[in-house]
ModelCIF file with pLDDT and N, C-alpha, C, O atoms, coordinates in Angstrom:
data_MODEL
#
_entry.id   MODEL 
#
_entity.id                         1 
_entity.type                       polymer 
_entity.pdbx_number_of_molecules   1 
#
_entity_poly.entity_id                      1 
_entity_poly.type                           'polypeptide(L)' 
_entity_poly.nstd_linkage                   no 
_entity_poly.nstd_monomer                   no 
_entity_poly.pdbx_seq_one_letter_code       
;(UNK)(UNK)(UNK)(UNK)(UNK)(UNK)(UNK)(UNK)(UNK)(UNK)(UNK)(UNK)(UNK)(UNK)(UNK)(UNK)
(UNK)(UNK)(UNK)(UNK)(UNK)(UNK)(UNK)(UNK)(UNK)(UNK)(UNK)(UNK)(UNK)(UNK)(UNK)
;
_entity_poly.pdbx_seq_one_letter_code_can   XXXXXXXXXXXXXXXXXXXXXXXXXXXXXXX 
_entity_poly.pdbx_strand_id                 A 
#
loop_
_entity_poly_seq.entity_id 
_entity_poly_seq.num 
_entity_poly_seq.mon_id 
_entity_poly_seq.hetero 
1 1  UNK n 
1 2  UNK n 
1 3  UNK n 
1 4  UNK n 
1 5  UNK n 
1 6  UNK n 
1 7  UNK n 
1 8  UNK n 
1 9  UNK n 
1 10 UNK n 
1 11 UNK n 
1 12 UNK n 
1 13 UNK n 
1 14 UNK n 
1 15 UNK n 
1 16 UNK n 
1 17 UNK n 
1 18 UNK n 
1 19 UNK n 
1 20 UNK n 
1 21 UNK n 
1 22 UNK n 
1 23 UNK n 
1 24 UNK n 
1 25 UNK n 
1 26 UNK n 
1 27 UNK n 
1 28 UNK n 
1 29 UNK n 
1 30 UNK n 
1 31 UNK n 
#
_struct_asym.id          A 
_struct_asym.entity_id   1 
#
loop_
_ma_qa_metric.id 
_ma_qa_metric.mode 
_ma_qa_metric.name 
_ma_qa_metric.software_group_id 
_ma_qa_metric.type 
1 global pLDDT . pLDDT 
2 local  pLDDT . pLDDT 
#
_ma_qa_metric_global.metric_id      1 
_ma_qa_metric_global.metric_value   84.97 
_ma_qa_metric_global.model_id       1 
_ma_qa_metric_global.ordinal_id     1 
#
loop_
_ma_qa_metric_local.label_asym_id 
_ma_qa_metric_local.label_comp_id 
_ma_qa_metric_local.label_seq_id 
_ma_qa_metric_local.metric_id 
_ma_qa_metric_local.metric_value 
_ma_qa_metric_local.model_id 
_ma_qa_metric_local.ordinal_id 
A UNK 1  2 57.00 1 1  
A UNK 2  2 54.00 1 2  
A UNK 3  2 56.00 1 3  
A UNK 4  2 54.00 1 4  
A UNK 5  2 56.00 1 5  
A UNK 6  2 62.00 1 6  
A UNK 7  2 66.00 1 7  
A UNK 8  2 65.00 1 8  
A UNK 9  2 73.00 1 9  
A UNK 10 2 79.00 1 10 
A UNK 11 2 86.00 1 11 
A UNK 12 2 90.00 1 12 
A UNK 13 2 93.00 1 13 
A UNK 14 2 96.00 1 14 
A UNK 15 2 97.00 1 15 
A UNK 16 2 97.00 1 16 
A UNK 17 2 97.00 1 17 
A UNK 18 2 97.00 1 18 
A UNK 19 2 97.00 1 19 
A UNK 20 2 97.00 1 20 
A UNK 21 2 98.00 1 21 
A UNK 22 2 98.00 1 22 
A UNK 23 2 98.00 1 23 
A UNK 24 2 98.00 1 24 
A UNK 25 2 98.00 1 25 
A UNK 26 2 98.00 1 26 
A UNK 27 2 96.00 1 27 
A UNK 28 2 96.00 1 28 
A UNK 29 2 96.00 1 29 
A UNK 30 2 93.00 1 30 
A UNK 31 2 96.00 1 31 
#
loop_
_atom_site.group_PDB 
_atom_site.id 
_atom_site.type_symbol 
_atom_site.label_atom_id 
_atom_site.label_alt_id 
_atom_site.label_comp_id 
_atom_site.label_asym_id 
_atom_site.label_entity_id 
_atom_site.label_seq_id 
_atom_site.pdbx_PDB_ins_code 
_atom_site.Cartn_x 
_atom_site.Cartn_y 
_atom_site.Cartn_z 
_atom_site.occupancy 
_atom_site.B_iso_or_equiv 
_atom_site.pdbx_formal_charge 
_atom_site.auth_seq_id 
_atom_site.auth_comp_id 
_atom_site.auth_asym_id 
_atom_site.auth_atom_id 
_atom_site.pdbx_PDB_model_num 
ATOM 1   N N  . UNK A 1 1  ? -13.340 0.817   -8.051  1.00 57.00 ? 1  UNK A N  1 
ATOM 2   C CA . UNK A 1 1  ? -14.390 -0.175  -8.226  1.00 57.00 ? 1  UNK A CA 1 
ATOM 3   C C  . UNK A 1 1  ? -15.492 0.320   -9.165  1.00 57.00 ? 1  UNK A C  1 
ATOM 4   O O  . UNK A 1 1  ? -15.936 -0.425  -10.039 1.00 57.00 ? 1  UNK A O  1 
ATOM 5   N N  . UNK A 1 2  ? -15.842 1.300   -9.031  1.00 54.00 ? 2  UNK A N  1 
ATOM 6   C CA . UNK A 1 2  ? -16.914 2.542   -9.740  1.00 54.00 ? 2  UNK A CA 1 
ATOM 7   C C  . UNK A 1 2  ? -16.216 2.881   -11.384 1.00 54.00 ? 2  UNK A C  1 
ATOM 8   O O  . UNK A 1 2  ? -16.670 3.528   -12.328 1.00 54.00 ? 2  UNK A O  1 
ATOM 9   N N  . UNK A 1 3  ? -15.144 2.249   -11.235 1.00 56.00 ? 3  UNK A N  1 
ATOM 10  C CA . UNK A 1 3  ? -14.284 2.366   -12.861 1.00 56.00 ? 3  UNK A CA 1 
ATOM 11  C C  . UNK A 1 3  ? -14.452 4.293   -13.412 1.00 56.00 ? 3  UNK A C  1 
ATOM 12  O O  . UNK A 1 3  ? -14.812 4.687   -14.522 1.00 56.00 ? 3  UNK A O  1 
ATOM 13  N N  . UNK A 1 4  ? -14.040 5.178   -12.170 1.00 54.00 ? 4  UNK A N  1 
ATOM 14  C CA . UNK A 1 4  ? -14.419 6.414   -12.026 1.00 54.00 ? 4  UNK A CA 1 
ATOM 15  C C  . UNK A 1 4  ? -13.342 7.815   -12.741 1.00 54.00 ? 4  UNK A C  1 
ATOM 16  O O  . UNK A 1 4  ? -13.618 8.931   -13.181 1.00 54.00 ? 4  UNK A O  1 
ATOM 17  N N  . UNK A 1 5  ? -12.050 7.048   -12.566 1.00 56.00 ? 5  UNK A N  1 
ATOM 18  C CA . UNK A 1 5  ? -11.232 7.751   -13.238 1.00 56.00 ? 5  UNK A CA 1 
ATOM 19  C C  . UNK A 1 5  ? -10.318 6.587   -13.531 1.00 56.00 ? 5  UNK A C  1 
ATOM 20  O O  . UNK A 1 5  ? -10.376 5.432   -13.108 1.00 56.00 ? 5  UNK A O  1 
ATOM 21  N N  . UNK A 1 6  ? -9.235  7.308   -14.568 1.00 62.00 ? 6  UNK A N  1 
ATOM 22  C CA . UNK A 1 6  ? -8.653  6.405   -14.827 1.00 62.00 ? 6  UNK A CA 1 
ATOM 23  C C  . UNK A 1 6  ? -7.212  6.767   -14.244 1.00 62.00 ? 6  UNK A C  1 
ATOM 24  O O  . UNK A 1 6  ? -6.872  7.784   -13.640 1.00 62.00 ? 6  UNK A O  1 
ATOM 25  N N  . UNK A 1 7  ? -6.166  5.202   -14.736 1.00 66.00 ? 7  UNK A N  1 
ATOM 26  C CA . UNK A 1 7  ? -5.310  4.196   -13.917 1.00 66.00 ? 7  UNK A CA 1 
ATOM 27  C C  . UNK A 1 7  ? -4.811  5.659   -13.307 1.00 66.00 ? 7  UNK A C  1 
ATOM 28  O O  . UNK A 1 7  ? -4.994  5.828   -12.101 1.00 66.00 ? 7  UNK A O  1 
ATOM 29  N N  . UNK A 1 8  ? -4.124  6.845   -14.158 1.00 65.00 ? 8  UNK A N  1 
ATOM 30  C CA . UNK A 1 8  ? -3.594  7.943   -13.326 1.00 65.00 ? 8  UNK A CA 1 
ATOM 31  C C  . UNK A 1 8  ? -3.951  8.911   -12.560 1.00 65.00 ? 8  UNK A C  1 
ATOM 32  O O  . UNK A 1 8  ? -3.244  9.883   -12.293 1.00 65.00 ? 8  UNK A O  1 
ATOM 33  N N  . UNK A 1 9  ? -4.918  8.736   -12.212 1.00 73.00 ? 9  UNK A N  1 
ATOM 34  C CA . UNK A 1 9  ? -5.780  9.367   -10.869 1.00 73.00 ? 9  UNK A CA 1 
ATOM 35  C C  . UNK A 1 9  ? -6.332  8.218   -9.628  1.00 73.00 ? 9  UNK A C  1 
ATOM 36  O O  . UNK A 1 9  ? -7.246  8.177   -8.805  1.00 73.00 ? 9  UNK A O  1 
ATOM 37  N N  . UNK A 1 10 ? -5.456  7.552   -9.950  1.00 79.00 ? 10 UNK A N  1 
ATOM 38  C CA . UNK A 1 10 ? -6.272  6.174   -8.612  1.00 79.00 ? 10 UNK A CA 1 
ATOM 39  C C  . UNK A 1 10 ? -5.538  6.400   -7.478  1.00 79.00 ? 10 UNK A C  1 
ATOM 40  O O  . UNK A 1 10 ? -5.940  6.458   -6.316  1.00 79.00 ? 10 UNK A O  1 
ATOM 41  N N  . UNK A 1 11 ? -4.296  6.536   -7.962  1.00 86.00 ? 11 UNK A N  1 
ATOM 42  C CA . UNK A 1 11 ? -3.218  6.402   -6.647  1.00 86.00 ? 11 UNK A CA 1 
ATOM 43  C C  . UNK A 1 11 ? -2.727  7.923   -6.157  1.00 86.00 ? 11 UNK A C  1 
ATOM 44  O O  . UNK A 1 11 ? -2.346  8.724   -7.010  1.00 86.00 ? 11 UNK A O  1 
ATOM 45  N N  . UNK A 1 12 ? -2.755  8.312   -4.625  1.00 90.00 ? 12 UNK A N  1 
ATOM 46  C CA . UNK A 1 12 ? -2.560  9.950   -4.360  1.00 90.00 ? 12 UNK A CA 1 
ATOM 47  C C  . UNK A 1 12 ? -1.549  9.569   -3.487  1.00 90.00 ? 12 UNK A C  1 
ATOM 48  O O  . UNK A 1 12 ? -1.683  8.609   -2.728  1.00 90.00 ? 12 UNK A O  1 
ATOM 49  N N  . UNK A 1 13 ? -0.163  10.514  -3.562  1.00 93.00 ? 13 UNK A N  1 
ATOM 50  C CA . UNK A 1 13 ? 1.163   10.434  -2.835  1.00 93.00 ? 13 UNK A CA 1 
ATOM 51  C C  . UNK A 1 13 ? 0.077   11.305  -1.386  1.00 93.00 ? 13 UNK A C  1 
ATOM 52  O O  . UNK A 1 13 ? -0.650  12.296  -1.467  1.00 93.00 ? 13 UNK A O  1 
ATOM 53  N N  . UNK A 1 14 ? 0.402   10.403  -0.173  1.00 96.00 ? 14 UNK A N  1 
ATOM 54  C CA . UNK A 1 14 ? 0.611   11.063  0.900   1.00 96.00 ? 14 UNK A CA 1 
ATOM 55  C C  . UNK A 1 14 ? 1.418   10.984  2.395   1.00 96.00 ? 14 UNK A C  1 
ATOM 56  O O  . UNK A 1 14 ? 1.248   10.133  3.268   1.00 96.00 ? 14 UNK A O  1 
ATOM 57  N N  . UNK A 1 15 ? 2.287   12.059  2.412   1.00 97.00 ? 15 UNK A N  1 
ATOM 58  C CA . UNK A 1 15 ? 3.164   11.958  2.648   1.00 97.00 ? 15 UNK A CA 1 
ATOM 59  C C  . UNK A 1 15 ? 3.068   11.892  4.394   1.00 97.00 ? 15 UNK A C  1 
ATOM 60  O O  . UNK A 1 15 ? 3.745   11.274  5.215   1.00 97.00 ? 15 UNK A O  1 
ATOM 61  N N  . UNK A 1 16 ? 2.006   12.743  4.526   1.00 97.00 ? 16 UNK A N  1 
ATOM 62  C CA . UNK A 1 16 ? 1.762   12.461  5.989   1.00 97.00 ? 16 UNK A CA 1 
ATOM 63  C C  . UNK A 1 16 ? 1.612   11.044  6.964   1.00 97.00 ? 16 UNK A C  1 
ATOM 64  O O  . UNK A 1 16 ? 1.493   10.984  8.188   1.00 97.00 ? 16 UNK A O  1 
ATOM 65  N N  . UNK A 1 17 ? 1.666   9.853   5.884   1.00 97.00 ? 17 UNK A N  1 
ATOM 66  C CA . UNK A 1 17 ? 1.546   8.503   6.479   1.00 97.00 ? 17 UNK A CA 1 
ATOM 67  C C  . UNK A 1 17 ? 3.032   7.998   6.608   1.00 97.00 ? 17 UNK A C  1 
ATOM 68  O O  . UNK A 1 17 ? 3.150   6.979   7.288   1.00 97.00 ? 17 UNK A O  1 
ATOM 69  N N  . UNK A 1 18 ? 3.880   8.386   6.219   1.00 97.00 ? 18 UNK A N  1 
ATOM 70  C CA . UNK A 1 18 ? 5.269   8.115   6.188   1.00 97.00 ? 18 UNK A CA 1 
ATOM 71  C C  . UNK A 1 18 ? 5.297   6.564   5.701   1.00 97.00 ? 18 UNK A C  1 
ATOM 72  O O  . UNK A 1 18 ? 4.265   5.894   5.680   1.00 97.00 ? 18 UNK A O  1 
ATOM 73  N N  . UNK A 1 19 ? 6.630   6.022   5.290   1.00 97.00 ? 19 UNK A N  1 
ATOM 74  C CA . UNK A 1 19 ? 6.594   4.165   4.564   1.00 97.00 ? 19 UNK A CA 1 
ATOM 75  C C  . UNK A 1 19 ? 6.531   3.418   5.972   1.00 97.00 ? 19 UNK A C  1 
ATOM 76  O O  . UNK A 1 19 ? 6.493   3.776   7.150   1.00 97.00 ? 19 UNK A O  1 
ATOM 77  N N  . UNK A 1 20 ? 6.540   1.920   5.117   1.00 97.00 ? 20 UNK A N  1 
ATOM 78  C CA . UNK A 1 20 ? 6.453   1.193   6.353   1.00 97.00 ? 20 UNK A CA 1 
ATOM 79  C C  . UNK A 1 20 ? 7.134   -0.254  5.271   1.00 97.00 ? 20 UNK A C  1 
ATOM 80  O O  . UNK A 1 20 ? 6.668   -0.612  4.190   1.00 97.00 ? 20 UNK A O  1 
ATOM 81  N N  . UNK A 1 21 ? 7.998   -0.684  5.799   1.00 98.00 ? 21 UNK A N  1 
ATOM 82  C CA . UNK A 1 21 ? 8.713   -1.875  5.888   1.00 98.00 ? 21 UNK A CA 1 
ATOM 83  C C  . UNK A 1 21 ? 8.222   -2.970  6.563   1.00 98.00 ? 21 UNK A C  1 
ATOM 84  O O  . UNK A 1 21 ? 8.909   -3.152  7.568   1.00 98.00 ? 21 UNK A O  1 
ATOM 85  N N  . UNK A 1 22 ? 7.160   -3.944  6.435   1.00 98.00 ? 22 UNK A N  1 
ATOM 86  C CA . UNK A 1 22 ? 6.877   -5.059  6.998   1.00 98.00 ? 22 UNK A CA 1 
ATOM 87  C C  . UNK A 1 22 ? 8.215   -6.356  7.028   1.00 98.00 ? 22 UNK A C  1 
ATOM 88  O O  . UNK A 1 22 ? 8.957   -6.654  6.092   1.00 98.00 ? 22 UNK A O  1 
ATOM 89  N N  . UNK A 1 23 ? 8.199   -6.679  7.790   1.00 98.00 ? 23 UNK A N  1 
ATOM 90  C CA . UNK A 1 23 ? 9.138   -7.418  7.818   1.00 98.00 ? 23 UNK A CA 1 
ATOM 91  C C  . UNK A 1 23 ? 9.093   -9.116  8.340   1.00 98.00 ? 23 UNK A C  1 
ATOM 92  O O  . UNK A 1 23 ? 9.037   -9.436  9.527   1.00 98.00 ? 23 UNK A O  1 
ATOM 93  N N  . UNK A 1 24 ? 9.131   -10.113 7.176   1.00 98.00 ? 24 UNK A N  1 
ATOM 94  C CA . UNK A 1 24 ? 7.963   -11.341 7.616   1.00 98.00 ? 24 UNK A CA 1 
ATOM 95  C C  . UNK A 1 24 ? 9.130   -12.262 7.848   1.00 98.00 ? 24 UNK A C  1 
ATOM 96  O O  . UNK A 1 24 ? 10.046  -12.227 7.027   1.00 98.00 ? 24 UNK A O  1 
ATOM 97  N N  . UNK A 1 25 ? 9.196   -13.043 8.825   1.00 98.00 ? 25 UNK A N  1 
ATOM 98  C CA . UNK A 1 25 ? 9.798   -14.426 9.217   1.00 98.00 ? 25 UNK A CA 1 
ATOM 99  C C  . UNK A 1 25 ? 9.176   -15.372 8.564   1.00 98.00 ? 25 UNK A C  1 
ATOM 100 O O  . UNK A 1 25 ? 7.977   -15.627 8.670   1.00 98.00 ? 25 UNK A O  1 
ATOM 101 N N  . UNK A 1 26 ? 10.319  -16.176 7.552   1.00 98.00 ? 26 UNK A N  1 
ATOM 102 C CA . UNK A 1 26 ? 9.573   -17.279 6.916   1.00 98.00 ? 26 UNK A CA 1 
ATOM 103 C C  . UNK A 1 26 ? 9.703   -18.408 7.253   1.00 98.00 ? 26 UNK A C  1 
ATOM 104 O O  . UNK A 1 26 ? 9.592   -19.457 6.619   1.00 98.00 ? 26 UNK A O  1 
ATOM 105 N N  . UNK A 1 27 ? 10.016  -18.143 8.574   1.00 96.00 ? 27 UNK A N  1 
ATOM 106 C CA . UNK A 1 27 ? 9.674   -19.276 9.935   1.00 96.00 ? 27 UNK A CA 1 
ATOM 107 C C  . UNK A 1 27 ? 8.257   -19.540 10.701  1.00 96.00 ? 27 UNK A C  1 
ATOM 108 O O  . UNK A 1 27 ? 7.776   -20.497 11.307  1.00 96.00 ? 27 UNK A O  1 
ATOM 109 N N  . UNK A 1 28 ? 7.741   -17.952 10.311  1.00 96.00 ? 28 UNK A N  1 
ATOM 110 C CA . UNK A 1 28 ? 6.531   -17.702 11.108  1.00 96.00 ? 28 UNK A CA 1 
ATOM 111 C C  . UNK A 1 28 ? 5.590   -16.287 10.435  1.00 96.00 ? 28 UNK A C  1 
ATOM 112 O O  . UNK A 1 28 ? 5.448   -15.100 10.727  1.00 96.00 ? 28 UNK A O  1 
ATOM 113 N N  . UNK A 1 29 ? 5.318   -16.797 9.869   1.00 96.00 ? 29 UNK A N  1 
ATOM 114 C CA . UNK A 1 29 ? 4.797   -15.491 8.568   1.00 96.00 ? 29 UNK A CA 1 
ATOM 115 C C  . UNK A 1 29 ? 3.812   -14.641 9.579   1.00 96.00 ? 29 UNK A C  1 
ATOM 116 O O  . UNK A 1 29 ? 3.883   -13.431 9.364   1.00 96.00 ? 29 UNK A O  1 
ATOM 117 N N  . UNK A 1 30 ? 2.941   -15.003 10.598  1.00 93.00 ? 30 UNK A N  1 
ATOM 118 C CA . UNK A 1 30 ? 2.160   -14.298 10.996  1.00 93.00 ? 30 UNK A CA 1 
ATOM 119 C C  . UNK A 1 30 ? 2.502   -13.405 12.327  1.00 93.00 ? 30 UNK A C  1 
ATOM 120 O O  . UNK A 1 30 ? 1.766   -12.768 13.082  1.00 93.00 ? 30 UNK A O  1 
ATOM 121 N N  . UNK A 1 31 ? 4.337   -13.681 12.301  1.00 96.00 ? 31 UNK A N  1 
ATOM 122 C CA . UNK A 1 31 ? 4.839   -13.065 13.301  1.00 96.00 ? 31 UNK A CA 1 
ATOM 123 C C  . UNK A 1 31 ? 5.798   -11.526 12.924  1.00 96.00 ? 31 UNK A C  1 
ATOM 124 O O  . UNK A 1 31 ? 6.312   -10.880 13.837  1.00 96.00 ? 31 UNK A O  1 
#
C-alpha cells in the first residue's frame, strides 16, 4: 500500500502455513 518495495519483494514463501484448497459448492457458495 506504502508502494515500499517493489512487485519482487511483496510476496514471502512460508512454508510453515502449509496450502489450503477451499472447496466451494455452486449450489451454496457460502457453504
Amino acid at each position: 500500500m506504502l508502494g515500499l518495495a517493489d512487485f519482487t519483494k511483496l510476496f514471502q514463501w512460508k512454508p510453515e502455513l502449509g496450502a489450503r484448497l477451499i472447496v466451494v459448492p455452486l449450489d451454496d457458495i457460502q457453504a
